[in-house]
N, C-alpha and C. Protein backbone atom coordinates (compact mmCIF):
# COMPACT_ATOMS: atom_id res chain seq x y z
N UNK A 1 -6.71 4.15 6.33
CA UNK A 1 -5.62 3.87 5.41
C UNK A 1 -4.83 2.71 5.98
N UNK A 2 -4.43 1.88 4.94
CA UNK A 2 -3.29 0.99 5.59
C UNK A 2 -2.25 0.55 4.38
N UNK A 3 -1.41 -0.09 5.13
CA UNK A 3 -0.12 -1.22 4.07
C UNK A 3 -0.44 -2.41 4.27
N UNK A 4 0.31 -2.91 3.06
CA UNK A 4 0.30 -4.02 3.34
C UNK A 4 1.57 -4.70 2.63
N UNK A 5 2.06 -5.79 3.25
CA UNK A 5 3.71 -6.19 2.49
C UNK A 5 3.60 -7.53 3.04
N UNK A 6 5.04 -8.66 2.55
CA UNK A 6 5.46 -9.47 2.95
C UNK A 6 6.35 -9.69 4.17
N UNK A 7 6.42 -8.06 4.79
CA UNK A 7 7.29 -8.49 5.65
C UNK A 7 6.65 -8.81 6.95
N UNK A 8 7.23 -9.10 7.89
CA UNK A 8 6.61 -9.63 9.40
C UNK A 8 6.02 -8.49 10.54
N UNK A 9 4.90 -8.87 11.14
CA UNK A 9 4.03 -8.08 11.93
C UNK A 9 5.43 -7.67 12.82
N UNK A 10 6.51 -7.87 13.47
CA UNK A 10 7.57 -7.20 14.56
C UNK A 10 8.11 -6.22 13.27
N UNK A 11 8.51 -6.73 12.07
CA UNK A 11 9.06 -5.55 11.19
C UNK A 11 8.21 -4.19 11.06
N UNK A 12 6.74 -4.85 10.87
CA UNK A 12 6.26 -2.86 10.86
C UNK A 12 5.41 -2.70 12.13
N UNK A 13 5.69 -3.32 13.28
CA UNK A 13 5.91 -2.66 14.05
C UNK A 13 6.45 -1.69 14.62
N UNK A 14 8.06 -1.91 14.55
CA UNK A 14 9.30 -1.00 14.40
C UNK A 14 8.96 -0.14 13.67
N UNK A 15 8.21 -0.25 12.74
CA UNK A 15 8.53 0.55 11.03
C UNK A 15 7.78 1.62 11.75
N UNK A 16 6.47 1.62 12.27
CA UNK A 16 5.62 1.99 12.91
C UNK A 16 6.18 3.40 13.41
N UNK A 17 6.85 2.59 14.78
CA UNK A 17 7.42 3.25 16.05
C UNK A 17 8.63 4.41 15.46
N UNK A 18 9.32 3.76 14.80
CA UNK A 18 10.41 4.55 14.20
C UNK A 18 10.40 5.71 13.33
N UNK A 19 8.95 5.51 12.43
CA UNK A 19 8.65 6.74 11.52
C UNK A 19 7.47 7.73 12.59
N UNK A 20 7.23 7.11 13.59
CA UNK A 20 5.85 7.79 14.31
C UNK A 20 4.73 7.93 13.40
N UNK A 21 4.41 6.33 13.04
CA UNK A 21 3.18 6.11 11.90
C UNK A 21 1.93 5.94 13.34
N UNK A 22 1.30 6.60 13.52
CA UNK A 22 0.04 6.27 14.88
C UNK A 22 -1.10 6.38 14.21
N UNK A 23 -1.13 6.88 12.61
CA UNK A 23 -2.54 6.90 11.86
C UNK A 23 -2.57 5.57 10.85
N UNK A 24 -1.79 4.77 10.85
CA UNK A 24 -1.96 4.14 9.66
C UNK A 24 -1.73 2.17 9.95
N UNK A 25 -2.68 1.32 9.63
CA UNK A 25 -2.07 0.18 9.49
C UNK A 25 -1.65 -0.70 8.80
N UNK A 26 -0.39 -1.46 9.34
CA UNK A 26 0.34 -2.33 8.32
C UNK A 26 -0.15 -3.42 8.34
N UNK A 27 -0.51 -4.21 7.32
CA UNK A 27 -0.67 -5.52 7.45
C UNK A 27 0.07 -6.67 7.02
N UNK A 28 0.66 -7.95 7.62
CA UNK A 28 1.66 -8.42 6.89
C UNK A 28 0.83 -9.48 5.98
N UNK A 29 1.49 -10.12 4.76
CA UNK A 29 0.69 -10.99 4.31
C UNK A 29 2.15 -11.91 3.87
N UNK A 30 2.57 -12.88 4.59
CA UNK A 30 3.60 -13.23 4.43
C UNK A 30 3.08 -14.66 3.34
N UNK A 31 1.96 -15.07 3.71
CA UNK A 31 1.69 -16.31 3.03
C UNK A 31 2.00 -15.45 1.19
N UNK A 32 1.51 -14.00 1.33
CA UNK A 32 1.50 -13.46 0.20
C UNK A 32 0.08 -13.93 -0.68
N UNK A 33 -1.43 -14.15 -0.04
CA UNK A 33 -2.59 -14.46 -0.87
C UNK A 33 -2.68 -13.04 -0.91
N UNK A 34 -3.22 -11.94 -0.24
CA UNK A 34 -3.87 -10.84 -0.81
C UNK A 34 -3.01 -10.22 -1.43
N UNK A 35 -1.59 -9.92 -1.57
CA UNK A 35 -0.61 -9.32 -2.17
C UNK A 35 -0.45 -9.32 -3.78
N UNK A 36 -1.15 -11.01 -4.22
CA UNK A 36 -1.41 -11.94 -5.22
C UNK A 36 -2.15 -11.32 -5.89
N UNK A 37 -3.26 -11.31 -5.24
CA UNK A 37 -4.52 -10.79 -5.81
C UNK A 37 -4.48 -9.82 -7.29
N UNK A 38 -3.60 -8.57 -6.14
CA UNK A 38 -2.85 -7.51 -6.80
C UNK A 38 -1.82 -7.32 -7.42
N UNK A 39 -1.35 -8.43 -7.86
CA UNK A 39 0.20 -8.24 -9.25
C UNK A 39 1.35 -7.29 -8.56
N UNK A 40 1.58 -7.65 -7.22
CA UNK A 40 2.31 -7.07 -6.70
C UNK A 40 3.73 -7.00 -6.46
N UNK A 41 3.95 -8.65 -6.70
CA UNK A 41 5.68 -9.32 -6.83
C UNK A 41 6.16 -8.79 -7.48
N UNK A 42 7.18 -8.09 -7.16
CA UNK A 42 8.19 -7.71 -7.74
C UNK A 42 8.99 -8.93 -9.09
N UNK A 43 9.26 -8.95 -10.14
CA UNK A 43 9.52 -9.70 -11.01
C UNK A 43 10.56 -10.30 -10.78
N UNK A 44 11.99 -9.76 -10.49
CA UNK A 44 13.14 -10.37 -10.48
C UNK A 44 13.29 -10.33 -8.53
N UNK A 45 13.04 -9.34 -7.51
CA UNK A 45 13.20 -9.53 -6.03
C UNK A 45 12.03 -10.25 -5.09
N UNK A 46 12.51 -10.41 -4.32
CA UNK A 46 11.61 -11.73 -3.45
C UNK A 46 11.41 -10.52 -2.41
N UNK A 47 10.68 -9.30 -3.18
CA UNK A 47 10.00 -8.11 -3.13
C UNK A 47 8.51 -7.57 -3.22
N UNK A 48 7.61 -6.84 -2.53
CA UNK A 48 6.80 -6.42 -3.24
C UNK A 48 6.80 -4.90 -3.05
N UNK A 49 6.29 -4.73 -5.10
CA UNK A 49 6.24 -3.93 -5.43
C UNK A 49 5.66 -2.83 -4.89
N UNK A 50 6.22 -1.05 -4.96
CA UNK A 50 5.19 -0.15 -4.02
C UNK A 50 4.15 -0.07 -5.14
N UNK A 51 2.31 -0.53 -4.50
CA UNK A 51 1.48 -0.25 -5.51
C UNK A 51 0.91 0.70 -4.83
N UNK A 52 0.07 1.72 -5.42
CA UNK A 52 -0.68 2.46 -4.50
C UNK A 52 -2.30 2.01 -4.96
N UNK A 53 -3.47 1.99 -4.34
CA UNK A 53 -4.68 1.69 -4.45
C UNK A 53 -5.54 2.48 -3.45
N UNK A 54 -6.57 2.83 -4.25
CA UNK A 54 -7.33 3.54 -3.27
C UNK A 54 -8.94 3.14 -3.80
N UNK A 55 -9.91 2.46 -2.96
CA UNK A 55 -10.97 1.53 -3.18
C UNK A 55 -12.19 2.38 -2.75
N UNK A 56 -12.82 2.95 -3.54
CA UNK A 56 -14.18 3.32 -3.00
C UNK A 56 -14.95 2.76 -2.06
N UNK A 57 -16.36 3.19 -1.24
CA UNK A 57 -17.02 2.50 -0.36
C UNK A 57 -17.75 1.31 -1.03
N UNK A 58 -17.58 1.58 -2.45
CA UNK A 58 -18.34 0.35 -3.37
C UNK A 58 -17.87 -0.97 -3.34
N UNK A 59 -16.49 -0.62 -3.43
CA UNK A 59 -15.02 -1.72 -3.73
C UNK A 59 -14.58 -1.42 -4.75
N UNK A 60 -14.89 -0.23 -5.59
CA UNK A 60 -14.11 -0.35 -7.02
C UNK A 60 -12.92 0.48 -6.84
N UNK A 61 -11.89 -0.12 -7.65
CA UNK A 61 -10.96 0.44 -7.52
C UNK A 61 -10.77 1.72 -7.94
N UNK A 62 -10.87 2.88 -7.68
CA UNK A 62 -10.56 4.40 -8.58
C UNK A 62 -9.40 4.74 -8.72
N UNK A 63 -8.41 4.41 -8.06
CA UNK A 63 -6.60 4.68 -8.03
C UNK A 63 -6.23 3.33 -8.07
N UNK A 64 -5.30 3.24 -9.21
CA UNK A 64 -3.94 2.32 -9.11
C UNK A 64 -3.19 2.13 -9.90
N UNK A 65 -2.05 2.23 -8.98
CA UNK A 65 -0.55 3.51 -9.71
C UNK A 65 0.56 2.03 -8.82
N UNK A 66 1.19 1.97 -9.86
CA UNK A 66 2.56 1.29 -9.52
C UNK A 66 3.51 1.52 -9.99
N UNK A 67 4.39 2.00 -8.99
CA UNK A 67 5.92 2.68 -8.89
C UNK A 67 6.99 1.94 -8.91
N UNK A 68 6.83 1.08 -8.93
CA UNK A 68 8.27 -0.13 -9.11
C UNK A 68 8.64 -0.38 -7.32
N UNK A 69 9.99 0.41 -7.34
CA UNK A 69 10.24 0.34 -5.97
C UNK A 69 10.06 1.66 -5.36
N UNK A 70 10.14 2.63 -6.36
CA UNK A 70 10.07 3.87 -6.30
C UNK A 70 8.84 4.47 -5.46
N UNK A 71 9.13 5.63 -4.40
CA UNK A 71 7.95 6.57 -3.88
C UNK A 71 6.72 7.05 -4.62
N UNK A 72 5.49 7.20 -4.51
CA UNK A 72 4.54 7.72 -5.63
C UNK A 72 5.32 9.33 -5.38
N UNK A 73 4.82 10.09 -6.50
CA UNK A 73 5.59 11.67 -6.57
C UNK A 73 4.15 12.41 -5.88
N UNK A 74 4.34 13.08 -5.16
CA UNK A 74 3.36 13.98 -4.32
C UNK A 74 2.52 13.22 -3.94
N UNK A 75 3.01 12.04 -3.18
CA UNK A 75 2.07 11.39 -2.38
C UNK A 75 1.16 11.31 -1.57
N UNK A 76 1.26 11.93 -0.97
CA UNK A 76 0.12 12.37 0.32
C UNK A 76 -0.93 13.22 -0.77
N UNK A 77 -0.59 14.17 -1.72
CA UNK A 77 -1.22 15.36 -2.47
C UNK A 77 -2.28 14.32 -3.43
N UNK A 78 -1.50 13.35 -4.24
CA UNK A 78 -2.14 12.87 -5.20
C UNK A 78 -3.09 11.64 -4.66
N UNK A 79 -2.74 10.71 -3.19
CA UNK A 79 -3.67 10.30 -2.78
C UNK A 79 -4.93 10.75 -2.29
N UNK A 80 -4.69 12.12 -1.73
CA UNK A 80 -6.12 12.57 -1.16
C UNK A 80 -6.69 13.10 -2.43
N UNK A 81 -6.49 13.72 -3.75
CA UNK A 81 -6.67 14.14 -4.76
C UNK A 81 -7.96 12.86 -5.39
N UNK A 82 -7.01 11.69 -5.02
CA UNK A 82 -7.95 9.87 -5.76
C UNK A 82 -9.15 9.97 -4.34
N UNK A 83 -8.50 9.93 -4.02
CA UNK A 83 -10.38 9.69 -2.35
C UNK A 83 -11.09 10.89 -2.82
N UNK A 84 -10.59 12.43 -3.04
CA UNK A 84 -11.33 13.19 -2.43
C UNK A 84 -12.70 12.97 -4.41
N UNK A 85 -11.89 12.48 -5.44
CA UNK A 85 -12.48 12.25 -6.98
C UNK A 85 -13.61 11.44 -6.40
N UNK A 86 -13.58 10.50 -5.37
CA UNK A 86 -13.87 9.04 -4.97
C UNK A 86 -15.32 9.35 -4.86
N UNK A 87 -15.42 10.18 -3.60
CA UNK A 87 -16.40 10.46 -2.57
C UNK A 87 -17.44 11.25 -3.58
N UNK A 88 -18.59 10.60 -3.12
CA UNK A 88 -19.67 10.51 -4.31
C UNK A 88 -20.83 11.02 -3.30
């Protein structure tokens, strides 16, 4: 599993350390190309949007849910719910 955002590799670093994230990586994409890809900018904030995605071993996408700024609702529940549909 990972993130990915505009903000800087020392920011989720911290982000990291501070939530005790040791399973998961962040990736920054400050240039903002792969972020692009995905219709992720926030419209009016120099933001990106929380999207959630979850990509089969194929590459196809089977989950993708965008929340604005907002948390997905039973997150952890409804992501493993999209992998576990996934796994073929």
């Amino acid at each position: 599993m990972l993130g990915i955002s505009f903000d800087s590799t020392e920011s989720h670093k911290k982000f990291i350390e501070k939530h005790g994230l040791n399973d998961i990586t962040l990736l920054s994409d400050k240039d903002r190309m792969v972020t692009g890809l995905y219709g992720v900018k926030h419209w009016l904030l120099p933001v990106a949007k929380r999207v959630y995605i979850v990509v089969d071993k194929s590459g196809t996408i089977i989950f993708n849910k965008d929340t604005g700024l907002s948390l997905l609702e039973n997150q952890t529940k409804t992501l493993l719910d999209a992998i576990d549909s996934g796994i073929r």
